[in-house]
Protein backbone atom coordinates (compact mmCIF):
# COMPACT_ATOMS: atom_id res chain seq x y z
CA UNK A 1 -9.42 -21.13 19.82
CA UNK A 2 -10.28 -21.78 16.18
CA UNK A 3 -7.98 -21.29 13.62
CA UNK A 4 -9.10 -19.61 10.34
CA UNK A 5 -6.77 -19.74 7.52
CA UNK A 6 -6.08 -17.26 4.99
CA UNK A 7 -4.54 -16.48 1.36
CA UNK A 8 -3.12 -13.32 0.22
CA UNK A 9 -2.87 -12.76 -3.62
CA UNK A 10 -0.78 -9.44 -4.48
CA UNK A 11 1.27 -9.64 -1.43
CA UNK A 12 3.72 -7.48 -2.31
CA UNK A 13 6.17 -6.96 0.93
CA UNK A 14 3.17 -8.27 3.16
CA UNK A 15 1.42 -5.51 4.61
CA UNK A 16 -2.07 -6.92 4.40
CA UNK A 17 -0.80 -10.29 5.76
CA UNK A 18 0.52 -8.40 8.75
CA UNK A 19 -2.77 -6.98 9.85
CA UNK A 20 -4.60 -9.63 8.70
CA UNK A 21 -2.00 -12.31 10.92
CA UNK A 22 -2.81 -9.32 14.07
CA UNK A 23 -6.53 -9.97 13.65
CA UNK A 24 -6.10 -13.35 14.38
CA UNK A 25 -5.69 -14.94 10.93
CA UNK A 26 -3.49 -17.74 9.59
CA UNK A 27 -2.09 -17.10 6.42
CA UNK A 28 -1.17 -20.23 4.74
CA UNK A 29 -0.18 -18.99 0.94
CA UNK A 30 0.39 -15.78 -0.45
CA UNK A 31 1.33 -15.02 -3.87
CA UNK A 32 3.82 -12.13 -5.35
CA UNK A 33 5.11 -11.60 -8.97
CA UNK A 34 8.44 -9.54 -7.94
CA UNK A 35 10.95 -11.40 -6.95
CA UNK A 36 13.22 -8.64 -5.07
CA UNK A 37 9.49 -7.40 -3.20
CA UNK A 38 9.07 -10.74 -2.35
CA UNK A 39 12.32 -10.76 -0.21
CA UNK A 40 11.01 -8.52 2.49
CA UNK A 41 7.55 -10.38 2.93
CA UNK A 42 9.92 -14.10 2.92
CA UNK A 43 11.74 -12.00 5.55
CA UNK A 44 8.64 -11.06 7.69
CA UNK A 45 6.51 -13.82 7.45
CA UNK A 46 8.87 -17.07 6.69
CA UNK A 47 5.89 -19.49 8.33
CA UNK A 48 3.66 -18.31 5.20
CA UNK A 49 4.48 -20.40 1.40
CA UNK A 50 5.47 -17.77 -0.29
CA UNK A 51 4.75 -18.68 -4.29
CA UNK A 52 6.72 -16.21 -6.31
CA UNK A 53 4.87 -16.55 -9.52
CA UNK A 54 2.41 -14.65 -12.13
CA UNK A 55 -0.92 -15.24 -10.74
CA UNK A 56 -2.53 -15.95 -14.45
CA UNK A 57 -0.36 -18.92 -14.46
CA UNK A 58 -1.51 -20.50 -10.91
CA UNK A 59 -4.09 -22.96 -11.32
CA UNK A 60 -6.21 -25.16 -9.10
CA UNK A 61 -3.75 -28.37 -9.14
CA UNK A 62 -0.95 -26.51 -7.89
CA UNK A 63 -3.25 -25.05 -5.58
CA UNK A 64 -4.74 -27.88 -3.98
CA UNK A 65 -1.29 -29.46 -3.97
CA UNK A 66 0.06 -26.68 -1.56
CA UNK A 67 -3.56 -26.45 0.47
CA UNK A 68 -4.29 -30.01 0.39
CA UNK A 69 -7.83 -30.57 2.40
CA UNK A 70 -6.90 -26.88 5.02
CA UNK A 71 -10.27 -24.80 4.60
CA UNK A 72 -9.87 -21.46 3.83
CA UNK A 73 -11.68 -18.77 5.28
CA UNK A 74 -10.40 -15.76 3.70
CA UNK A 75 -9.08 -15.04 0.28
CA UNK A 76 -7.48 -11.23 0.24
CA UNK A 77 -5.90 -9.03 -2.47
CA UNK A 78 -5.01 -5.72 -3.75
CA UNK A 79 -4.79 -6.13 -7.39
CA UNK A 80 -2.18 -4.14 -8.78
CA UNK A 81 -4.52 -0.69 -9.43
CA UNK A 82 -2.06 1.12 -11.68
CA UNK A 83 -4.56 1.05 -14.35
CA UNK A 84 -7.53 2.64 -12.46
CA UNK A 85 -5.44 5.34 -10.46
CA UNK A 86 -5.96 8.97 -10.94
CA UNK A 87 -2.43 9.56 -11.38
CA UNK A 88 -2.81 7.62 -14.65
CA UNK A 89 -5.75 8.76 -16.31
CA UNK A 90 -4.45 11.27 -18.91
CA UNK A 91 -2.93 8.06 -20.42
CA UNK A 92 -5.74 6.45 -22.28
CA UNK A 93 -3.97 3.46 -23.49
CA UNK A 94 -5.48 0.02 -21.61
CA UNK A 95 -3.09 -1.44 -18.72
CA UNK A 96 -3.42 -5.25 -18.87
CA UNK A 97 -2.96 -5.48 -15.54
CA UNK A 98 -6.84 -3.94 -15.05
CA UNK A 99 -8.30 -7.32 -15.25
CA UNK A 100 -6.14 -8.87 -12.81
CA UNK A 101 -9.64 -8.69 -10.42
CA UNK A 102 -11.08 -11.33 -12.51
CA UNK A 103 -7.91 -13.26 -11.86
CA UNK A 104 -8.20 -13.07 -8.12
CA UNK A 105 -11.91 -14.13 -9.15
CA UNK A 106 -11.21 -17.32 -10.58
CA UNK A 107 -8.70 -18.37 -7.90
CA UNK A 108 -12.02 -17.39 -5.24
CA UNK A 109 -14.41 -19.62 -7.09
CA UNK A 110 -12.03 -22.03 -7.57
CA UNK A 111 -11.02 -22.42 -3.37
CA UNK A 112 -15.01 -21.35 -2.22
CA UNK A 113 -13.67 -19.32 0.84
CA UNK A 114 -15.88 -18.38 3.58
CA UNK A 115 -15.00 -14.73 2.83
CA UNK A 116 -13.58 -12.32 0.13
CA UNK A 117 -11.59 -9.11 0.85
CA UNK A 118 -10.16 -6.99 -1.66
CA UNK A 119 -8.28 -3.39 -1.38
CA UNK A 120 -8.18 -1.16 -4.25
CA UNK A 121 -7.91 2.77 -5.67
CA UNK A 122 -11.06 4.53 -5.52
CA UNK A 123 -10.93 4.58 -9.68
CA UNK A 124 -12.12 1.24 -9.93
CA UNK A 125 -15.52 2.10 -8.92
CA UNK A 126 -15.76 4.19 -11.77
CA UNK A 127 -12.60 4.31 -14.34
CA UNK A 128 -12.87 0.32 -13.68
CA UNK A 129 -16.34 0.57 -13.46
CA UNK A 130 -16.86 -2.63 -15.91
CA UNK A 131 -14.22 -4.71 -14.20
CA UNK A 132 -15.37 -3.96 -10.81
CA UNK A 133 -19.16 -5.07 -12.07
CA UNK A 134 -17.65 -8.42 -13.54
CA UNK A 135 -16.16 -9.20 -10.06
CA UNK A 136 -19.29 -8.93 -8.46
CA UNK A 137 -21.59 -10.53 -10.44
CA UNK A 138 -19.03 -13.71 -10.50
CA UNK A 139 -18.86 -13.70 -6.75
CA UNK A 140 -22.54 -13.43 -6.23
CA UNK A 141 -23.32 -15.87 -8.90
CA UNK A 142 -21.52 -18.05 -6.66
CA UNK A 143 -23.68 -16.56 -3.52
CA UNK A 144 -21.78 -14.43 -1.97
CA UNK A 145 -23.20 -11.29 -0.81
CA UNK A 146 -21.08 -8.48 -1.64
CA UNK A 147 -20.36 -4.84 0.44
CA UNK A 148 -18.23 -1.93 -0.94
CA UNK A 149 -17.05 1.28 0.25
CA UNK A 150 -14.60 4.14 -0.21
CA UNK A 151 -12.69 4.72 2.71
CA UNK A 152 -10.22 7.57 4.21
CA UNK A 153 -7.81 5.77 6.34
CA UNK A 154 -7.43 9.05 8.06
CA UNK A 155 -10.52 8.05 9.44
CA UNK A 156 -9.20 4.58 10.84
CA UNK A 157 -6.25 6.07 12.81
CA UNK A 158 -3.29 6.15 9.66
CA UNK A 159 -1.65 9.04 9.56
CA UNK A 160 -1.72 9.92 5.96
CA UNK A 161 -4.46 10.57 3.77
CA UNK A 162 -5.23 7.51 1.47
CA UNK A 163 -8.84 7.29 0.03
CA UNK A 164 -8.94 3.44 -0.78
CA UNK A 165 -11.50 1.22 -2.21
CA UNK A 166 -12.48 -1.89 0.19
CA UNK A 167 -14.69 -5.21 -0.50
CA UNK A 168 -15.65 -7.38 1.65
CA UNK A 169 -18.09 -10.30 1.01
CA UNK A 170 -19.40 -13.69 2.56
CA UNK A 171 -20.57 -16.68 1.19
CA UNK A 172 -24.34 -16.32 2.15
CA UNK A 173 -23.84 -13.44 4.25
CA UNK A 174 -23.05 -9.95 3.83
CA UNK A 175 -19.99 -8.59 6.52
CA UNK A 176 -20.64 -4.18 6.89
CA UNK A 177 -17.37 -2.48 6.74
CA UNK A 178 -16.42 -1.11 9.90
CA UNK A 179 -17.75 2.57 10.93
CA UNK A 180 -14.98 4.76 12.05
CA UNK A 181 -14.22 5.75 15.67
CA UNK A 182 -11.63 7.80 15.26
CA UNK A 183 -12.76 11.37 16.20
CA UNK A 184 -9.52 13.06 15.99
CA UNK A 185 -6.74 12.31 13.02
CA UNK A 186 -3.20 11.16 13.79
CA UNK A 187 -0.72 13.79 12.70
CA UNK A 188 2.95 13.04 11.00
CA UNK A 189 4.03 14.97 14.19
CA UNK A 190 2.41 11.82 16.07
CA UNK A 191 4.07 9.02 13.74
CA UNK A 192 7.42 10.06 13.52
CA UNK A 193 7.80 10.67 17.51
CA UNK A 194 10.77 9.45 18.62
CA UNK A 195 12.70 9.39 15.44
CA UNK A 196 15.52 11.93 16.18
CA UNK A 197 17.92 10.57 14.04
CA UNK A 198 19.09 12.35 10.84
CA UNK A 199 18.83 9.79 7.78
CA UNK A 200 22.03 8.61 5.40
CA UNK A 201 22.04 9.30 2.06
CA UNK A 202 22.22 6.38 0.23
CA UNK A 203 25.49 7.07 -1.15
CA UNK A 204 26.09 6.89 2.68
CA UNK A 205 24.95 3.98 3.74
CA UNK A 206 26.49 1.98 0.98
CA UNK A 207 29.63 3.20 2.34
CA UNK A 208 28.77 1.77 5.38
CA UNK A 209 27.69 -0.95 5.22
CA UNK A 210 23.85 -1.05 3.03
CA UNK A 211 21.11 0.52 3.95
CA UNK A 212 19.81 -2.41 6.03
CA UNK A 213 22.23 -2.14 8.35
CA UNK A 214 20.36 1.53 9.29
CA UNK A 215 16.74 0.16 9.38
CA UNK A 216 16.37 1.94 5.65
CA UNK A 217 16.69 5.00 7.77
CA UNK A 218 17.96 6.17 4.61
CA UNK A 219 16.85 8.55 1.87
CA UNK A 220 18.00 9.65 -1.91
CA UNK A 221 20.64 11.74 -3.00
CA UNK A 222 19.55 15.03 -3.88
CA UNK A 223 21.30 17.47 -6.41
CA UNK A 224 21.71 21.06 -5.31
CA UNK A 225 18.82 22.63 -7.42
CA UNK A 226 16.47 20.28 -4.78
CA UNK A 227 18.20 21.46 -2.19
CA UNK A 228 17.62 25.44 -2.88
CA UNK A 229 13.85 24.56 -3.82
CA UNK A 230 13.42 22.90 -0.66
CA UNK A 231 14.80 26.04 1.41
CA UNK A 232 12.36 28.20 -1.15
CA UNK A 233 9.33 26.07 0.24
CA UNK A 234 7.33 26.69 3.67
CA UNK A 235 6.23 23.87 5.74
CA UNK A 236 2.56 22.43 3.78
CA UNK A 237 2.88 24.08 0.99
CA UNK A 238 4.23 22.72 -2.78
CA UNK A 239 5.99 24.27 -5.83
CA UNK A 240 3.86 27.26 -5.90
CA UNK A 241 6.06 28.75 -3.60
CA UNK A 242 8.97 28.45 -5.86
CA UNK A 243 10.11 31.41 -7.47
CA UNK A 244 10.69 31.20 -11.45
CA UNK A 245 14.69 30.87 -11.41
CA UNK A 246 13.72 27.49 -9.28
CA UNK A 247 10.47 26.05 -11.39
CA UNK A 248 11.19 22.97 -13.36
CA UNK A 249 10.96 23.80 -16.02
CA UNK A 250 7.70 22.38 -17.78
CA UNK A 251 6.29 24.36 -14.76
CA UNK A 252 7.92 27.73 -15.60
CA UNK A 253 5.20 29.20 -17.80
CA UNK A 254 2.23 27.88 -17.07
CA UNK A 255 0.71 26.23 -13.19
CA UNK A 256 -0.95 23.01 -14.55
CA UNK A 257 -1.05 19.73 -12.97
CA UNK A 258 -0.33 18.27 -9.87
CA UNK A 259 0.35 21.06 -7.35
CA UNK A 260 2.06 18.90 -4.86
CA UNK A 261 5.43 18.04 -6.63
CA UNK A 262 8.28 19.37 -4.83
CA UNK A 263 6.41 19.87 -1.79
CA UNK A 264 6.43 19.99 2.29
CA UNK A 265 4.78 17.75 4.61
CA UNK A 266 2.98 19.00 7.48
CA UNK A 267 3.59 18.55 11.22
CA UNK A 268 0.34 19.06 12.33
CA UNK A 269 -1.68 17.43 9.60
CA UNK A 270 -1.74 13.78 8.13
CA UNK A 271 0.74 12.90 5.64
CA UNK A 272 0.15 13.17 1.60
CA UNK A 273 -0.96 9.88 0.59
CA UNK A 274 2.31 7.48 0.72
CA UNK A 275 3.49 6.10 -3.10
CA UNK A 276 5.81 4.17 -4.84
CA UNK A 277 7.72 8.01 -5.33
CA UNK A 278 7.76 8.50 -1.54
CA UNK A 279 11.30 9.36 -1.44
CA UNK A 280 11.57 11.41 -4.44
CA UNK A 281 10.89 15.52 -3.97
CA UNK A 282 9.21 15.57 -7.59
CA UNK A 283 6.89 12.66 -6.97
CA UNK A 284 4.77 14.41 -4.61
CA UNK A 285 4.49 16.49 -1.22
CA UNK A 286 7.41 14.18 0.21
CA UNK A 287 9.67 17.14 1.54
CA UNK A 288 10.33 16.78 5.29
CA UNK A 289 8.28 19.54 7.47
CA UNK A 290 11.39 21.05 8.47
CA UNK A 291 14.71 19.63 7.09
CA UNK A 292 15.89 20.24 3.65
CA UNK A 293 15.27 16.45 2.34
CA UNK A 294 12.55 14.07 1.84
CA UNK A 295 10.92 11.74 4.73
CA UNK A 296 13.42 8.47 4.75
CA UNK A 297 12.04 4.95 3.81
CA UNK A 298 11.80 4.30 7.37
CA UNK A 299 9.65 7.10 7.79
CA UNK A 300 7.49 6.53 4.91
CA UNK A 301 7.15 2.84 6.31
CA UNK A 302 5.72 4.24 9.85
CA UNK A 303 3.78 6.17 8.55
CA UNK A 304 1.73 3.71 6.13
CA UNK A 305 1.67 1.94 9.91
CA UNK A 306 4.92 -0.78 9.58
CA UNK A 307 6.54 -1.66 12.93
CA UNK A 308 9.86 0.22 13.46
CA UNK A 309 10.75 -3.22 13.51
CA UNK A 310 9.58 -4.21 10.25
CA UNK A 311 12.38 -5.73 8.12
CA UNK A 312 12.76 -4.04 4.35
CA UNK A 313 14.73 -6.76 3.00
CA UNK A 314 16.46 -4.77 -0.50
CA UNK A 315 19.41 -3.12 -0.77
CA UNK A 316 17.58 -0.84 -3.96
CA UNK A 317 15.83 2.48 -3.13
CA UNK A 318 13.95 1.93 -5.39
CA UNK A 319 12.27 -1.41 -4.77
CA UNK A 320 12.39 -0.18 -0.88
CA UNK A 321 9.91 2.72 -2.42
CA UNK A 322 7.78 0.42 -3.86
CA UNK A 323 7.40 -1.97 -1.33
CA UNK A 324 6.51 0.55 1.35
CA UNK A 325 4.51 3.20 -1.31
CA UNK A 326 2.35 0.27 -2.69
CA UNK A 327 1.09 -1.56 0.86
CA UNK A 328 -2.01 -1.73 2.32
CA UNK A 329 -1.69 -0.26 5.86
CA UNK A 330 -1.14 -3.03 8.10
CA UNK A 331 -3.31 -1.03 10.89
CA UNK A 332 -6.58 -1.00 8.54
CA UNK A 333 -6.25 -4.55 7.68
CA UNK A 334 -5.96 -5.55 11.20
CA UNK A 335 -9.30 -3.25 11.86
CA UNK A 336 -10.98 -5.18 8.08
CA UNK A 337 -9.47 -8.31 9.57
CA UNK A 338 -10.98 -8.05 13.04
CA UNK A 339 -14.25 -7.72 11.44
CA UNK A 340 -13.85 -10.70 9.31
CA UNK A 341 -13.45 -12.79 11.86
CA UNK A 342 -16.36 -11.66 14.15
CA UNK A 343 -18.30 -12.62 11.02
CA UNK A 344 -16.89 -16.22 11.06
CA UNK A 345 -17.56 -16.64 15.08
């Protein structure tokens, strides 16, 4: 069988390589800035180079050196998005790391792959509107032909809700995004089958040996005031179900804002879109459906699609967060992935 050979920019802990290696893809190179992130994608995928580096500083030498004459076939990346989330746009200052696209640009024109992919927010189509329109016109300059869509992983059998930005273009030919054929949505109820164990607390786990020892089974902490708003709170619903005595307090006089903060999941719904805050109650609708904590990393990891199996290799909750919250689900890249590659047969 033919082997097609791929680069991921952005790793992060190496969700996209994982469905992107399930598709059928080699992935010779990937590319992370975080050192401690990097850990678990070194742990997952240790046949992969692995360059731990800022991506503005990687040129074409260093690439060629690693490469050498190995084609590449498909160049994919989820630029840090930060910048163009909705989350951040009541801060109007400029996040440099916005035109980290046009990086991931250069490195394309510089290799020529067969095909682009990249994975962003739904913002940059419009809040990155300018940086998103410099990214194409470089890549079709070049001749690719370029196809973009907003998608609702919901849609593609994840069981959260995610709305995520997708690109996908080939060098003289244009690849469609797949159509979903998912008629029915996967609940949490679905995902977290089968795990009947009651977390650690982290405090916990370090007692016992770290957190990996428990497959980051493991979750935060929480003071008592969490606690009581958590028993205040009904399965799918959020703080507005908190009385007054239990309101932060910047919510106490006044309901604007996010609505979701301090809330419930949902058994029989998709999750709340997985983040970086996924295992803190006043980052979002991260309270477990019916016990009085939030989901667990593991549990945040299944449901953006990880194997059970999939190694988290940190011994900080918060990096853990972060590596789970900011992946691409590994289930739609193998779907993206699979579609690449009927392109290139």
């Amino acid at each position: 069988m033919k082997e097609f050979n791929a680069i991921d920019l952005f790793a992060g802990g190496g969700g996209l390589s994982l469905g992107l290696k399930k598709a059928g893809f080699n992935m010779i190179l990937a590319v992370e800035i975080n050192k401690e992130i990097a850990k678990t994608y070194s742990a997952n995928h240790p046949e992969t180079k692995l360059l731990i580096e800022d991506i503005r500083k990687i040129n074409k030498d260093k690439l060629k050196e690693i490469l050498g004459n190995r084609k590449i076939h498909l160049i994919a990346g989820c630029p840090p998005c930060q910048g163009f989330s909705q989350l951040t746009q009541k801060y109007k200052r400029e996040d440099s790391r916005n035109l980290l696209p046009l990086e991931m640009a250069r490195i394309i024109i510089e290799l020529e792959p067969e095909i682009v992919m990249m994975e962003n927010v739904p913002g940059i189509a419009n809040r990155g509107k300018k940086i998103l329109e410099r990214f194409i016109r470089i890549l079709e300059n070049k001749g690719y032909i370029v196809n973009w869509k907003i998608l609702q992983v919901a849609d593609y059998g994840v069981p959260q809700s995610r709305r995520r930005f997708v690109l996908l273009a080939g060098k003289g030919f244009g690849i469609q995004i797949p159509e979903s054929k998912n008629k029915r949505r996967k609940t949490l109820r679905e995902a977290l089958k089968g795990i009947n164990k009651t977390p650690l607390t982290l405090s916990e786990a370090n007692g016992r040996g770290g957190p990996a020892k428990f497959n980051w089974h493991v979750i935060r902490d929480m003071g008592e005031i969490n606690i009581k708003r958590l028993e205040a709170i009904k399965e799918g619903s959020n703080r507005l179900d908190l009385p007054q005595k239990l309101r932060p307090r910047c919510h106490k006089k006044e309901n604007k804002g996010f609505k979701n903060f301090y809330g419930r999941m949902a058994w029989n719904n998709v999750s709340p879109t997985i983040t970086r805050g996924c295992t803190t109650l006043s980052m979002g609708r991260f309270g477990h459906p019916s016990e009085n904590r939030t989901i667990s990393v593991r549990e945040a990891a299944i449901i953006q699609t990880f194997p059970k199996n999939y190694e988290i290799d940190t011994n900080f909750i918060g990096s853990a967060s972060i590596t789970v919250g900011n992946a691409f689900p590994p289930k739609l890249a193998r779907l993206l992935g699979k579609a690449c590659i009927s392109y290139l047969n």
